[in-house]
Protein backbone atom coordinates (compact mmCIF):
# COMPACT_ATOMS: atom_id res chain seq x y z
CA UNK A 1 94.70 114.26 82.28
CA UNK A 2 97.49 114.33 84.80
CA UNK A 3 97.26 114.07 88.34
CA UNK A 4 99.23 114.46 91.30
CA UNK A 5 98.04 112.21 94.25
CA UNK A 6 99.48 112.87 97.90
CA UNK A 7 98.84 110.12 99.97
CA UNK A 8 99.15 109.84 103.61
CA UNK A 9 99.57 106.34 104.99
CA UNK A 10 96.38 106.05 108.01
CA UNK A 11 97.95 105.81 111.57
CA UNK A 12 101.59 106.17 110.03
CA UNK A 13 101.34 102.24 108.66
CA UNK A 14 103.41 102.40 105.30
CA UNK A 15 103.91 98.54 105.94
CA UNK A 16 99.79 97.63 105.22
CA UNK A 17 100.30 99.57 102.17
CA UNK A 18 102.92 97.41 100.56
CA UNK A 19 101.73 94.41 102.24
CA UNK A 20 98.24 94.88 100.24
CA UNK A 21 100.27 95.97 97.15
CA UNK A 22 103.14 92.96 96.57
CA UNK A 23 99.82 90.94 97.25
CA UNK A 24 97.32 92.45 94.84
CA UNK A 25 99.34 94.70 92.76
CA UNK A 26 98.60 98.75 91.96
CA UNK A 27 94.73 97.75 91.59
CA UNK A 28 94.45 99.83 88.83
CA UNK A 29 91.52 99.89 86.61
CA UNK A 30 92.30 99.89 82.84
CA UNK A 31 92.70 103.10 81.54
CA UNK A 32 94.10 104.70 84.79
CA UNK A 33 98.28 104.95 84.50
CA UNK A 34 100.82 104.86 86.68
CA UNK A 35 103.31 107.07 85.69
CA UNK A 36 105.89 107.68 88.52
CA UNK A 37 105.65 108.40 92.40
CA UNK A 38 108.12 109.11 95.46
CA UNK A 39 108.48 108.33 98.91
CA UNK A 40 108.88 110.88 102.10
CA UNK A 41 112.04 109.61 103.84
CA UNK A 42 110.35 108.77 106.81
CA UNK A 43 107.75 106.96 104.62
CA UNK A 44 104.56 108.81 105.88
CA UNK A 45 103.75 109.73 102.33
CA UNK A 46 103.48 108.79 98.84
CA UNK A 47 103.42 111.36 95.94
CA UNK A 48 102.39 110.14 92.68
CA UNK A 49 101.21 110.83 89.39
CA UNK A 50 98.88 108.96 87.41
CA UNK A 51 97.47 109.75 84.28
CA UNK A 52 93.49 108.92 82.62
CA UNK A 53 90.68 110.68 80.83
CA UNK A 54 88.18 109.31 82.76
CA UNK A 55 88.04 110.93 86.70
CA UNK A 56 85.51 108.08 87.69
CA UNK A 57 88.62 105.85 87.01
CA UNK A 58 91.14 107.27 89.61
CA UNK A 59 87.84 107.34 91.95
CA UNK A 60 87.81 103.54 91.82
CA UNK A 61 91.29 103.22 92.19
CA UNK A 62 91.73 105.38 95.28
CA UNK A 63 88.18 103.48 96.44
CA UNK A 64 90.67 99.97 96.67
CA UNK A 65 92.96 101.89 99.06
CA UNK A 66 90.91 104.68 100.85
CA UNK A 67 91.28 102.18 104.12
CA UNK A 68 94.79 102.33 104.61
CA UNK A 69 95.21 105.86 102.66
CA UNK A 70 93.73 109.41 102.52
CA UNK A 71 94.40 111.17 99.37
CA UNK A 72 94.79 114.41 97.82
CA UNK A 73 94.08 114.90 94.19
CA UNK A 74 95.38 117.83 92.27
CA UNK A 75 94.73 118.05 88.94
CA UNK A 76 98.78 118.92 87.33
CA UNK A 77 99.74 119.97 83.66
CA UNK A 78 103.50 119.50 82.79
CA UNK A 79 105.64 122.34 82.91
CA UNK A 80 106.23 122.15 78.82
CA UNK A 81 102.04 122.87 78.89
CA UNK A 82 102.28 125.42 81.72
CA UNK A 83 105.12 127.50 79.03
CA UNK A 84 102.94 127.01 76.57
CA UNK A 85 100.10 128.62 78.03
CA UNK A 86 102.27 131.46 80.10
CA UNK A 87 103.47 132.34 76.96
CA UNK A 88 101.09 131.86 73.91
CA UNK A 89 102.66 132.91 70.69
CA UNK A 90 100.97 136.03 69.15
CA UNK A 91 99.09 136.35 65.69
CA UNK A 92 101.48 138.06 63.41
């Protein structure tokens, strides 16, 4: 499953954020993927997708961060899926 995370850097600190992360890495669990993510320009937040089967997974993740970051999580489908279900093909 693919999700988009929005994450807003606490008290507009972007800098404890990438501190924590050229020191410790992504801190993701195995099983949880990184799969891309992009920056505001005035670097207040983060938007990025990871990918797992297991929810619990992106829970612990999120858990290694949640003091520097609050997150959204929205649950995403590609837009190749989302034509695929707008349009199912029909029995003929």
């Amino acid at each position: 499953m693919l999700f988009m995370i929005i994450e807003h850097f606490r008290n507009d600190d972007p800098k404890s954020v990438y501190e924590r992360f050229r020191q410790r890495g992504r801190l993701a669990p195995e099983g949880l993927a990184y799969i891309n993510s992009w920056v505001t320009p005035d670097l207040a937040r983060c938007f990025q997708v990871m990918e797992c089967d297991d929810r619990a997974l992106l829970d612990q993740w999120m858990a290694a961060w949640d003091d520097l970051v609050d997150f959204e999580v929205i649950p995403v489908i590609t837009s190749a899926e989302a034509g695929r279900q707008a349009t199912p093909e029909r029995d003929l």
